[in-house]
C-alpha atoms as a PDB file:
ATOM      1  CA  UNK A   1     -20.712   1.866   0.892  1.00  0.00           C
ATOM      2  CA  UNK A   2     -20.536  -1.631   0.824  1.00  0.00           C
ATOM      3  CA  UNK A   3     -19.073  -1.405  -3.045  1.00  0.00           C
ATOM      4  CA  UNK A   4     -16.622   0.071  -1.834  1.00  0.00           C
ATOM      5  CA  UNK A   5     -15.633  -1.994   0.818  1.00  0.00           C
ATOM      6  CA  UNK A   6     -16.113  -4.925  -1.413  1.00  0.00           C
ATOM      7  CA  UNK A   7     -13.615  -3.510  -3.937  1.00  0.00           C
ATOM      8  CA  UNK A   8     -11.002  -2.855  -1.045  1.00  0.00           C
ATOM      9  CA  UNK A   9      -8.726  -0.198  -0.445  1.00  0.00           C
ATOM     10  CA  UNK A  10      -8.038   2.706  -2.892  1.00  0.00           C
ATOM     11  CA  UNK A  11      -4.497   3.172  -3.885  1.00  0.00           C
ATOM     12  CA  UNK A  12      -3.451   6.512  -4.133  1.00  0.00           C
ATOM     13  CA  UNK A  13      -0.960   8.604  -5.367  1.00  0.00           C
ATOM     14  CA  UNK A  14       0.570   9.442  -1.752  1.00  0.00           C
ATOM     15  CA  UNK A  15       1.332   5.564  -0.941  1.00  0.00           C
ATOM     16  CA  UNK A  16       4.114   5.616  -2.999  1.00  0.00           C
ATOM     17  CA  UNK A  17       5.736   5.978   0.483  1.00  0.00           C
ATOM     18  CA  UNK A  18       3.102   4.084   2.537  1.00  0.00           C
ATOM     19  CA  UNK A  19       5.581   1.939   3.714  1.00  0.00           C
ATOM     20  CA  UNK A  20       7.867   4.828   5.457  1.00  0.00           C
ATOM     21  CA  UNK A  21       4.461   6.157   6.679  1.00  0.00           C
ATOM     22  CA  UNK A  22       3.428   2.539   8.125  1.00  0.00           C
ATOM     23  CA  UNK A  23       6.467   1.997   9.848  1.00  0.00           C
ATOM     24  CA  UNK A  24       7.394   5.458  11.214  1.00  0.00           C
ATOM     25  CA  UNK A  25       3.438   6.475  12.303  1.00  0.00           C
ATOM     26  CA  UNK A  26       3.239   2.997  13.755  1.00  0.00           C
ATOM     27  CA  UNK A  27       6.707   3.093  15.682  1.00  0.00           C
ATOM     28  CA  UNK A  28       6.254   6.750  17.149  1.00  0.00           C
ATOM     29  CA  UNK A  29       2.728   5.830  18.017  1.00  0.00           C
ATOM     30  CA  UNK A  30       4.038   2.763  19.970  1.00  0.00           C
ATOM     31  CA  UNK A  31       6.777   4.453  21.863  1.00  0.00           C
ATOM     32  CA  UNK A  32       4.502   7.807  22.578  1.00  0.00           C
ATOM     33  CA  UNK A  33       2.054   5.505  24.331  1.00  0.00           C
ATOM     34  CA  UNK A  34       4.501   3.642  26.148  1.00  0.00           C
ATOM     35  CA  UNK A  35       6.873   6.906  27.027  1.00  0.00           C
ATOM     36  CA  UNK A  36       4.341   9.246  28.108  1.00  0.00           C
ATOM     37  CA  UNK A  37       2.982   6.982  31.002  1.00  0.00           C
ATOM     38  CA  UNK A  38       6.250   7.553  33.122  1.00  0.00           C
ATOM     39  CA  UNK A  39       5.857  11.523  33.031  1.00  0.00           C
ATOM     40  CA  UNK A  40       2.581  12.084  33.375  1.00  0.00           C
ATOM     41  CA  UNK A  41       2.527  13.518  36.491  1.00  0.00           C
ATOM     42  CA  UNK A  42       5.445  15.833  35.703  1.00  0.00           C
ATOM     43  CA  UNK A  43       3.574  17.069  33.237  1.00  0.00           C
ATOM     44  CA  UNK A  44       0.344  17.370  34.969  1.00  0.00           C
ATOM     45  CA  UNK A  45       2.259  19.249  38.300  1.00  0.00           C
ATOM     46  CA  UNK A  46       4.961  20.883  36.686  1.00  0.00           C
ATOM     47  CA  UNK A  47       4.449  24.513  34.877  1.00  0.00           C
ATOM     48  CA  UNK A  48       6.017  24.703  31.235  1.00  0.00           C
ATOM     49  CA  UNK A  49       9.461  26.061  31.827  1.00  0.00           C
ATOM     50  CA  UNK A  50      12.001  25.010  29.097  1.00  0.00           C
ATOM     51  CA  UNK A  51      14.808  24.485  32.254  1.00  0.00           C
ATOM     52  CA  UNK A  52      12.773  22.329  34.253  1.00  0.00           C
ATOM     53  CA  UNK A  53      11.516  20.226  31.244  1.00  0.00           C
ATOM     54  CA  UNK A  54      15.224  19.770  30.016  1.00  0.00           C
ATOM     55  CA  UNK A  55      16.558  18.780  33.468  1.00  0.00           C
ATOM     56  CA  UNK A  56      13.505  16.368  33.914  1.00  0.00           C
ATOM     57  CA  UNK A  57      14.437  14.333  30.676  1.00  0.00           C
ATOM     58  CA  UNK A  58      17.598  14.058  31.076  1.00  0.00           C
ATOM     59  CA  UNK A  59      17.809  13.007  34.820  1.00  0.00           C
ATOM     60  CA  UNK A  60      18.602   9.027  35.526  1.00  0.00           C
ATOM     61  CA  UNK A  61      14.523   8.505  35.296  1.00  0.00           C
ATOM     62  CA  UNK A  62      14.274   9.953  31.507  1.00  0.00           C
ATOM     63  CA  UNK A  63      16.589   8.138  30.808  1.00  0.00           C
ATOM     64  CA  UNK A  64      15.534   5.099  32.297  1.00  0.00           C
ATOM     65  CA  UNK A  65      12.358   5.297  30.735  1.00  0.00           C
ATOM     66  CA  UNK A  66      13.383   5.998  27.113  1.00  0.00           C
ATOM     67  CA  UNK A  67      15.407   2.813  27.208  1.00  0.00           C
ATOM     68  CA  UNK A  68      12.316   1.082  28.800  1.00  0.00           C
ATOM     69  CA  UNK A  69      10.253   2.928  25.713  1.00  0.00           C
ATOM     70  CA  UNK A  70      12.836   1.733  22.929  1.00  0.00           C
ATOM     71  CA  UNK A  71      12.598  -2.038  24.186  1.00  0.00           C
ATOM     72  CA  UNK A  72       9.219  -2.101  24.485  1.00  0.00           C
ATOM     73  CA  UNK A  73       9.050  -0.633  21.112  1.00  0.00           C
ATOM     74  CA  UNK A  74      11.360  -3.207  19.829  1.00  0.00           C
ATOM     75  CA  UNK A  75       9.114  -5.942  21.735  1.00  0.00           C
ATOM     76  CA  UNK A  76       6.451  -5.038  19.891  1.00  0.00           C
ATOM     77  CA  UNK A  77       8.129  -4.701  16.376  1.00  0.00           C
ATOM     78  CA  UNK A  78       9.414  -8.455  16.611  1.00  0.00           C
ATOM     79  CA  UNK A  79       5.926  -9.553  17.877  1.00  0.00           C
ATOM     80  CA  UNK A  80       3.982  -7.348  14.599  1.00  0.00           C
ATOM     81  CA  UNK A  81       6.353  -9.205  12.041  1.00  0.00           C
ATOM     82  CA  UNK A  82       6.271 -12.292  13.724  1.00  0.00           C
ATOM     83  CA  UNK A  83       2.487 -12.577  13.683  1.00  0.00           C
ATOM     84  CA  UNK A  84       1.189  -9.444  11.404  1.00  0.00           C
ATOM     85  CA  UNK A  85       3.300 -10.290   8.425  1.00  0.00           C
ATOM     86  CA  UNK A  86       0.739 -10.627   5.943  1.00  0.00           C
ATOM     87  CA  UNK A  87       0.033  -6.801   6.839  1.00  0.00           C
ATOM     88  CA  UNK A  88       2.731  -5.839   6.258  1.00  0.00           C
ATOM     89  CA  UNK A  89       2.868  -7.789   3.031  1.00  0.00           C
ATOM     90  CA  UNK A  90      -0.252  -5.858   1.549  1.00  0.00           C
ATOM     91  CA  UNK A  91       1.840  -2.713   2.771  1.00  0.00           C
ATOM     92  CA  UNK A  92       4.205  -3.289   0.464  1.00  0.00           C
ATOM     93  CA  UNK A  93       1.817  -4.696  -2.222  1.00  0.00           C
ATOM     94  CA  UNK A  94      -0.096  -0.847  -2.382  1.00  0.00           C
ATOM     95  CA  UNK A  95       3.153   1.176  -2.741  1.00  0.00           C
ATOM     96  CA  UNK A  96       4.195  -1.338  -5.125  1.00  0.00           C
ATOM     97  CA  UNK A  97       0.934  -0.291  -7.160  1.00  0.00           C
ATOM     98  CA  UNK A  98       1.137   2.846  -6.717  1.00  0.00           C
ATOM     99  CA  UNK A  99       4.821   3.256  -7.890  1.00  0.00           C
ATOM    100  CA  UNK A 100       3.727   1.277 -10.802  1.00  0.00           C
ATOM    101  CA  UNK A 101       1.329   3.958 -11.436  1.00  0.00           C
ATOM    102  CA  UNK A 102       3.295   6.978 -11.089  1.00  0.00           C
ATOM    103  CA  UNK A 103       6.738   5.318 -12.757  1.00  0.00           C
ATOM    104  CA  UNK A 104       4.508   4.380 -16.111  1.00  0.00           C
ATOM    105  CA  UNK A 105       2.800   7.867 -15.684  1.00  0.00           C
ATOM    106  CA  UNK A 106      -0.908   6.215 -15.975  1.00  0.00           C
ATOM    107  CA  UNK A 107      -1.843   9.901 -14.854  1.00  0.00           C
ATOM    108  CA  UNK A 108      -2.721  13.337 -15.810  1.00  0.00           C
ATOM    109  CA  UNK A 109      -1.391  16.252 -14.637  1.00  0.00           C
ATOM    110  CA  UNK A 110      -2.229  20.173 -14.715  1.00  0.00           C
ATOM    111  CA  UNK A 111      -1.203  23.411 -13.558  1.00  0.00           C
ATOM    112  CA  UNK A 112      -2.740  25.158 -10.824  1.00  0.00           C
ATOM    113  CA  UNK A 113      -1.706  28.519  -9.959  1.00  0.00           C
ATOM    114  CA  UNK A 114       0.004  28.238  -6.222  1.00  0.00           C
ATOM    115  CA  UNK A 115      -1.823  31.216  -3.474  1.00  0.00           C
ATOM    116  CA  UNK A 116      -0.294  33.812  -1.736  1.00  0.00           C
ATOM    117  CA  UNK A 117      -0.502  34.810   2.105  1.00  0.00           C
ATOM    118  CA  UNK A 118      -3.379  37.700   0.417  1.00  0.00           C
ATOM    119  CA  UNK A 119      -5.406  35.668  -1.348  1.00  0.00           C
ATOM    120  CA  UNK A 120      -7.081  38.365  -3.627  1.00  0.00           C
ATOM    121  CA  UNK A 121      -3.464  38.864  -5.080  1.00  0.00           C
ATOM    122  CA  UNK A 122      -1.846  35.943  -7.023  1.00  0.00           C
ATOM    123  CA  UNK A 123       1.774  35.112  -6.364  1.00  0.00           C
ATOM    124  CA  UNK A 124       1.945  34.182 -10.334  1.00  0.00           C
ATOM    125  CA  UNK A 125       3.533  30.923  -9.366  1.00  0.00           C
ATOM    126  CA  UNK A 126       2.288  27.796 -10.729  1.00  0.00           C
ATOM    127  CA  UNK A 127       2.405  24.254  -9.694  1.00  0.00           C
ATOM    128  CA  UNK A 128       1.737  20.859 -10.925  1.00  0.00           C
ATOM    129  CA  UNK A 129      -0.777  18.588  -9.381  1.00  0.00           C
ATOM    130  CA  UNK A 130      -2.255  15.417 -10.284  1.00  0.00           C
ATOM    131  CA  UNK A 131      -5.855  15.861 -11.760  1.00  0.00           C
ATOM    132  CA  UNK A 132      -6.599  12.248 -12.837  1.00  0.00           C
ATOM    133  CA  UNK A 133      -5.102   8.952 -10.932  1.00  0.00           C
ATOM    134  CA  UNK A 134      -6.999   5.660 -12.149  1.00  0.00           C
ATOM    135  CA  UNK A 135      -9.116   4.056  -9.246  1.00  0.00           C
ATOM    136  CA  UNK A 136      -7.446   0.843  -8.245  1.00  0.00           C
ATOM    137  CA  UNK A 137      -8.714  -1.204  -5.313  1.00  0.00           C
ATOM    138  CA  UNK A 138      -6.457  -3.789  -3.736  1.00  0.00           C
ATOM    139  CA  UNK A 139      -8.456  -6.305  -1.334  1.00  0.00           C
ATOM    140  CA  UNK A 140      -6.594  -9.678  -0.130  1.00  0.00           C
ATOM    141  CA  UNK A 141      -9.490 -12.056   1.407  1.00  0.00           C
ATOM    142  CA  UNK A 142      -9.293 -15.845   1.617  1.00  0.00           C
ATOM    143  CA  UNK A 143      -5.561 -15.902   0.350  1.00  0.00           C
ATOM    144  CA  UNK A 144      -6.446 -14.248  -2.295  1.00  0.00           C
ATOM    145  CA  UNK A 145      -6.062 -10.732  -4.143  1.00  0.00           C
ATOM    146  CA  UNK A 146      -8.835  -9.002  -5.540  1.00  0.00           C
ATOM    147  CA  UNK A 147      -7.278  -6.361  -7.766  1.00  0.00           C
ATOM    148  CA  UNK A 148      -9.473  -3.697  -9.463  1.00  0.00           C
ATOM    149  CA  UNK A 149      -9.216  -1.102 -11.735  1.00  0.00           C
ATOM    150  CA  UNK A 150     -11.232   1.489 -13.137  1.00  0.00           C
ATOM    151  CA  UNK A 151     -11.600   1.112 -17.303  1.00  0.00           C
ATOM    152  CA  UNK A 152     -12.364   4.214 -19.134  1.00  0.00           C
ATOM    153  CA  UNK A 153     -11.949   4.022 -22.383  1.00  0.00           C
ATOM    154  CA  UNK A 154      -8.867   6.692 -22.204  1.00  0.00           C
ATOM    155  CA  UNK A 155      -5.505   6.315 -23.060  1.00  0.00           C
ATOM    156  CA  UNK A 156      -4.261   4.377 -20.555  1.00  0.00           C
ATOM    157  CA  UNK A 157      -6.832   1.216 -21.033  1.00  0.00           C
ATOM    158  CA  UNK A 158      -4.844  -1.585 -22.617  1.00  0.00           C
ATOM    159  CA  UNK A 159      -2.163  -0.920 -19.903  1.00  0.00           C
ATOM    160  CA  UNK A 160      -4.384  -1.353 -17.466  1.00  0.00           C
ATOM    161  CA  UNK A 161      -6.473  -4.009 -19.457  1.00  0.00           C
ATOM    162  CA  UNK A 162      -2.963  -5.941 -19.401  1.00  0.00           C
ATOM    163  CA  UNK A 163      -1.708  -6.072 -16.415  1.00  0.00           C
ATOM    164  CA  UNK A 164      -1.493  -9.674 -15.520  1.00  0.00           C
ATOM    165  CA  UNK A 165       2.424 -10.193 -15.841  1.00  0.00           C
ATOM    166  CA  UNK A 166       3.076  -7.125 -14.094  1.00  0.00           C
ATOM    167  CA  UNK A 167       0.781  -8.017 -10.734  1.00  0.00           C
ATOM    168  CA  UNK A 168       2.809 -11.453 -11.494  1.00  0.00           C
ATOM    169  CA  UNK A 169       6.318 -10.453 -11.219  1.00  0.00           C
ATOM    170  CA  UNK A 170       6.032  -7.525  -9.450  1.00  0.00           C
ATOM    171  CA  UNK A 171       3.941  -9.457  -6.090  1.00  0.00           C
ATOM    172  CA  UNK A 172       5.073 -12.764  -6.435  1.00  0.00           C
ATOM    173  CA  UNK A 173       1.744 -14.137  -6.828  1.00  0.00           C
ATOM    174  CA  UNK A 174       0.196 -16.204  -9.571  1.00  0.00           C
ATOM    175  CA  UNK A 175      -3.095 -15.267 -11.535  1.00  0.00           C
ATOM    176  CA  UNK A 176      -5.975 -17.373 -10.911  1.00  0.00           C
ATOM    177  CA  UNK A 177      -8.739 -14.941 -13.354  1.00  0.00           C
ATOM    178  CA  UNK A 178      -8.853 -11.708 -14.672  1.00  0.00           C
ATOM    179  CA  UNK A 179     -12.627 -10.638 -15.193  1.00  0.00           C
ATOM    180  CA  UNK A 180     -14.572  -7.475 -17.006  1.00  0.00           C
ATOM    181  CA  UNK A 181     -17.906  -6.338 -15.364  1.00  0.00           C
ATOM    182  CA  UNK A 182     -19.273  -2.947 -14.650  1.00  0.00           C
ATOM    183  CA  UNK A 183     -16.499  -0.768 -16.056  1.00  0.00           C
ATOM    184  CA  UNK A 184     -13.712  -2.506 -13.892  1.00  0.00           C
ATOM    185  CA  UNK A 185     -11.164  -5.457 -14.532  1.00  0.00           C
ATOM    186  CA  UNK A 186     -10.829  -7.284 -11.920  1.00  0.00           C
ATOM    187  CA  UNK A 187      -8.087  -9.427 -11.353  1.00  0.00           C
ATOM    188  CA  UNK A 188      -7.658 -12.441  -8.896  1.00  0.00           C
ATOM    189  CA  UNK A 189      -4.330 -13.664  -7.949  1.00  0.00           C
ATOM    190  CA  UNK A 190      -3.475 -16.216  -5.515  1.00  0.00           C
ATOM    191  CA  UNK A 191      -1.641 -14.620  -2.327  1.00  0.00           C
ATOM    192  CA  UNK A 192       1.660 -16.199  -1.071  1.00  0.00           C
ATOM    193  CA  UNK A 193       1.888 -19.734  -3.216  1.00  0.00           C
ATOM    194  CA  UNK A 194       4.635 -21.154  -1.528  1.00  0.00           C
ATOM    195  CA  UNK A 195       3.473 -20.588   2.145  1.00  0.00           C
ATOM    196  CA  UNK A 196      -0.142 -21.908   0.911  1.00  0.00           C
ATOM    197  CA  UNK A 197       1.542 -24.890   0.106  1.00  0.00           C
ATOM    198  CA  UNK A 198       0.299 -27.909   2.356  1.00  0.00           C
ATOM    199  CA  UNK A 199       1.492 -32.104   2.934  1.00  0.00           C
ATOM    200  CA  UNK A 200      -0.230 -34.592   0.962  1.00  0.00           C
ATOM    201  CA  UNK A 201      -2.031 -36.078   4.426  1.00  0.00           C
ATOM    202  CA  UNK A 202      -3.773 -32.360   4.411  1.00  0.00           C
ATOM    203  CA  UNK A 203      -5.121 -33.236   0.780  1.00  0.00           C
ATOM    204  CA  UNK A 204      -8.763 -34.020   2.085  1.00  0.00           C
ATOM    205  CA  UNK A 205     -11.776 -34.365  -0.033  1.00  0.00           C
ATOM    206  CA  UNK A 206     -15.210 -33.693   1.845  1.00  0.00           C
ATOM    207  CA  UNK A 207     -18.498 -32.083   0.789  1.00  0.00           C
ATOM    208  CA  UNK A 208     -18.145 -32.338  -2.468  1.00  0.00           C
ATOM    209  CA  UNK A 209     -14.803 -30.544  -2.070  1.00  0.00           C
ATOM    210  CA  UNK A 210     -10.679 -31.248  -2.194  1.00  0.00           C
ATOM    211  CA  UNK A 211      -8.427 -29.114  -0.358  1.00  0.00           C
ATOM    212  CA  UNK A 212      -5.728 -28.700  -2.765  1.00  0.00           C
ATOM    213  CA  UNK A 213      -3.694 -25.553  -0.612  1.00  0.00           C
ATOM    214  CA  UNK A 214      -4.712 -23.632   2.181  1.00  0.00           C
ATOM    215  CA  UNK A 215      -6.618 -21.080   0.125  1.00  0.00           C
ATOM    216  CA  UNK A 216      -7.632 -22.702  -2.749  1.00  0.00           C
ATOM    217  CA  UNK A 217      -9.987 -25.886  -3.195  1.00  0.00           C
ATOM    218  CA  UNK A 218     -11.464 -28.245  -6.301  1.00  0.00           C
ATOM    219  CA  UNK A 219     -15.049 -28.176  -5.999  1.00  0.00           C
ATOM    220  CA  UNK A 220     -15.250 -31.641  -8.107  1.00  0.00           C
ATOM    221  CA  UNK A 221     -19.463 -32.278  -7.323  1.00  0.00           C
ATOM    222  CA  UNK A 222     -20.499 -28.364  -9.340  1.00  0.00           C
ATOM    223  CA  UNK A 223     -16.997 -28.373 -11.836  1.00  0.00           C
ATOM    224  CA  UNK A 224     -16.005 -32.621 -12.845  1.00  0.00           C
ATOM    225  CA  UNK A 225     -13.651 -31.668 -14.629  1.00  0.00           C
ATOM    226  CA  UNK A 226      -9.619 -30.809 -14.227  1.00  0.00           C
ATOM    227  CA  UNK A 227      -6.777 -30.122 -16.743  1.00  0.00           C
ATOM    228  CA  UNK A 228      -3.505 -30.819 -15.203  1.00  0.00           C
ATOM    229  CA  UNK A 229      -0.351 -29.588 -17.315  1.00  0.00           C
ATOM    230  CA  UNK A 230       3.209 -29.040 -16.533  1.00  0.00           C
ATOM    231  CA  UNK A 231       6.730 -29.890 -17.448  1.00  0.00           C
ATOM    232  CA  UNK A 232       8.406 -33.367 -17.324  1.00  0.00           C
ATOM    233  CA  UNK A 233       9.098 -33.697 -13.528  1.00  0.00           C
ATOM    234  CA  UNK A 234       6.653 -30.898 -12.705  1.00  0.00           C
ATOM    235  CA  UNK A 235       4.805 -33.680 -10.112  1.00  0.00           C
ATOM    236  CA  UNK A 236       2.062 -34.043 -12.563  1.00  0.00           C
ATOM    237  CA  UNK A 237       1.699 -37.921 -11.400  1.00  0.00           C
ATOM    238  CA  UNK A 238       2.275 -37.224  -7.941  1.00  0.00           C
ATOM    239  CA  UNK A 239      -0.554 -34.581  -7.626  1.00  0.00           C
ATOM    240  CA  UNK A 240      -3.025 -37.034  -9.368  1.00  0.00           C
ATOM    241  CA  UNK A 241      -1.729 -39.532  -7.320  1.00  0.00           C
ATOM    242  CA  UNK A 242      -2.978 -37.371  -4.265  1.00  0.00           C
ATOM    243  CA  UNK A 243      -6.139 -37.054  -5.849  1.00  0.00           C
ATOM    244  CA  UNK A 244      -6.587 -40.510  -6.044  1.00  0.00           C
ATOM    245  CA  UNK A 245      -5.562 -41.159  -2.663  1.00  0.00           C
ATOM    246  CA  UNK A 246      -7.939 -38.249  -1.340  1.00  0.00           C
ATOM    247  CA  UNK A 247     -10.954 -39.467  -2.905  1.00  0.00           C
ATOM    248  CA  UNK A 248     -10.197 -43.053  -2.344  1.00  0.00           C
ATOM    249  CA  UNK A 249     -11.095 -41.795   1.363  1.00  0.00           C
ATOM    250  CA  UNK A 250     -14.195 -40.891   0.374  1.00  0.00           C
ATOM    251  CA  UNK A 251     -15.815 -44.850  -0.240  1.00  0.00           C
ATOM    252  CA  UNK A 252     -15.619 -43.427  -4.256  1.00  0.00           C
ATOM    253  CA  UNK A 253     -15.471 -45.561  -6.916  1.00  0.00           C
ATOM    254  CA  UNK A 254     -12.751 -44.812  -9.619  1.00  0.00           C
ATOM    255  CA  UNK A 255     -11.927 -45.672 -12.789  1.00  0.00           C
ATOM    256  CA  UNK A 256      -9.123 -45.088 -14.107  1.00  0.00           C
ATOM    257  CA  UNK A 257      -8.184 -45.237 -18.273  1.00  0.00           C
ATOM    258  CA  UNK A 258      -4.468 -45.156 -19.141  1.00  0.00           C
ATOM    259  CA  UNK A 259      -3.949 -45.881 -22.774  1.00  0.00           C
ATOM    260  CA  UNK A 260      -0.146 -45.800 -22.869  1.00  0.00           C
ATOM    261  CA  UNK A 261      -0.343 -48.036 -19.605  1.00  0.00           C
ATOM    262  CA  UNK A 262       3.287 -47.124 -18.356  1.00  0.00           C
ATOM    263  CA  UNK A 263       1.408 -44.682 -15.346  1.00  0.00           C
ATOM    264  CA  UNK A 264      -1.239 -45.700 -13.604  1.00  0.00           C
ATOM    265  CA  UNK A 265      -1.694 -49.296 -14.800  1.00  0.00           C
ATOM    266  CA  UNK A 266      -1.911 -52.067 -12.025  1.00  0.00           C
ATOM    267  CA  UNK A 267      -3.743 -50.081  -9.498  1.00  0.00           C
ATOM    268  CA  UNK A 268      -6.593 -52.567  -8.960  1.00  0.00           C
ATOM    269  CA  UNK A 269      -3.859 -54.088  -7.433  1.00  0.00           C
ATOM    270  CA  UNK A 270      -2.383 -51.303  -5.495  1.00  0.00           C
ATOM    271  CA  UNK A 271      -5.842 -50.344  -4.273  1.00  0.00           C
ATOM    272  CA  UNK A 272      -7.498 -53.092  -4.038  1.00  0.00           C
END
């Protein structure tokens, strides 16, 4: 059990509409338990006749009630996406992976023969039904997603031994590793980059440690050392600026080489 619950949540076939089930479970749920309160005693008391129920919900107090009910309902809906976003986020992330799934037709499919009301007599209908669906786990912990996916040597493995610049595009996230172990790929992506994103005053280097976003850190003491690549204007000097700044907090003592001398040269002076 505790695999599983490592690996996450299976994705299925049916959450190709997990989001209509999500919001319309969740919504009916919500205004059940806040509609039923007003008439329980009517329907405690009252004996099941279709008049009396009719002319009970539609007098002024029904009716009071179900608006009571609907803004309560849409109380709550504000207050979910307000603070529950991220939820609803990894909502979206399983149908997405399941509709990439079905759409690319990573499945198998076979023919069952459909019963009848007798069941010793066959109707000599058949249907289609889905006899293999790859496991895939999705699991977001830490602002990160763990991705995971079953490889078994059939024909769908190099799609789902490549699926890095789909999970890309298709969450808006950015791959931090894809790894191989125990007959699963498992791919890590970091969740939400541009909300992760924090000031350079929240840049903070402690424990052997520098907080470079709000999920992800640079553990310099067990891995020294850092490639940083981008663009011209892609902040490259700014972010090791940062660093330097960071650790300079720290009592370290840096030294700093700069053979073309047109970036960093004159900082004794700057931080001296």
């Amino acid at each position: 059990m505790k695999v599983f619950r490592k690996r996450g949540k299976r994705i299925r076939a049916s959450d190709v509409s997990l989001v209509f089930q999500f919001v319309f479970f969740g919504l009916v749920g919500v205004w059940l338990a806040s509609f039923i309160p007003f008439h329980l005693s009517f329907l405690h008391s009252t004996t099941w006749q279709l008049d009396l129920f009719q002319a009970h919900f539609i007098s002024r107090y029904g009716l009071i009630s179900l608006v009571i009910s609907l803004v309560m309902v849409a109380c709550y809906t504000f207050v979910y996406y307000r603070y529950r976003y991220d939820r609803i986020r990894q909502v979206i992330h399983r149908q997405k992976l399941a509709k990439m799934i079905i759409e690319n037709g990573w499945y198998e499919m076979k023919q069952v023969q459909s019963s009848s009301f007798f069941e010793d007599i066959p109707n000599g209908k058949a249907k289609d039904k889905i006899s293999h669906f790859p496991k895939m786990y999705y699991r977001l912990e830490k602002g990160l997603l763990h991705i995971q996916t079953e490889i078994t040597l059939g024909k769908y493995q190099e799609q789902l031994l490549n699926l890095e610049n789909k999970l890309e595009s298709g969450l808006y996230c950015e791959l931090v590793s894809k790894e191989l172990h125990d007959s699963f790929v498992k791919y890590i992506l970091l969740y939400d980059t541009i909300n992760s994103r924090i000031s350079i005053d929240e840049v903070v280097a402690q424990n052997g440690s520098l907080k470079l976003m709000d999920s992800m850190y640079w553990e310099y003491d067990s891995l020294p050392h850092m490639l940083i690549a981008g663009g011209t204007g892609g902040g490259k000097t700014y972010f090791i600026l940062t660093l330097i700044e960071a650790l300079l907090k720290t009592d370290a003592k840096l030294y700093i080489l700069d053979p073309k001398k047109c970036r960093f040269s004159g900082f004794s002076h700057i931080y001296a």
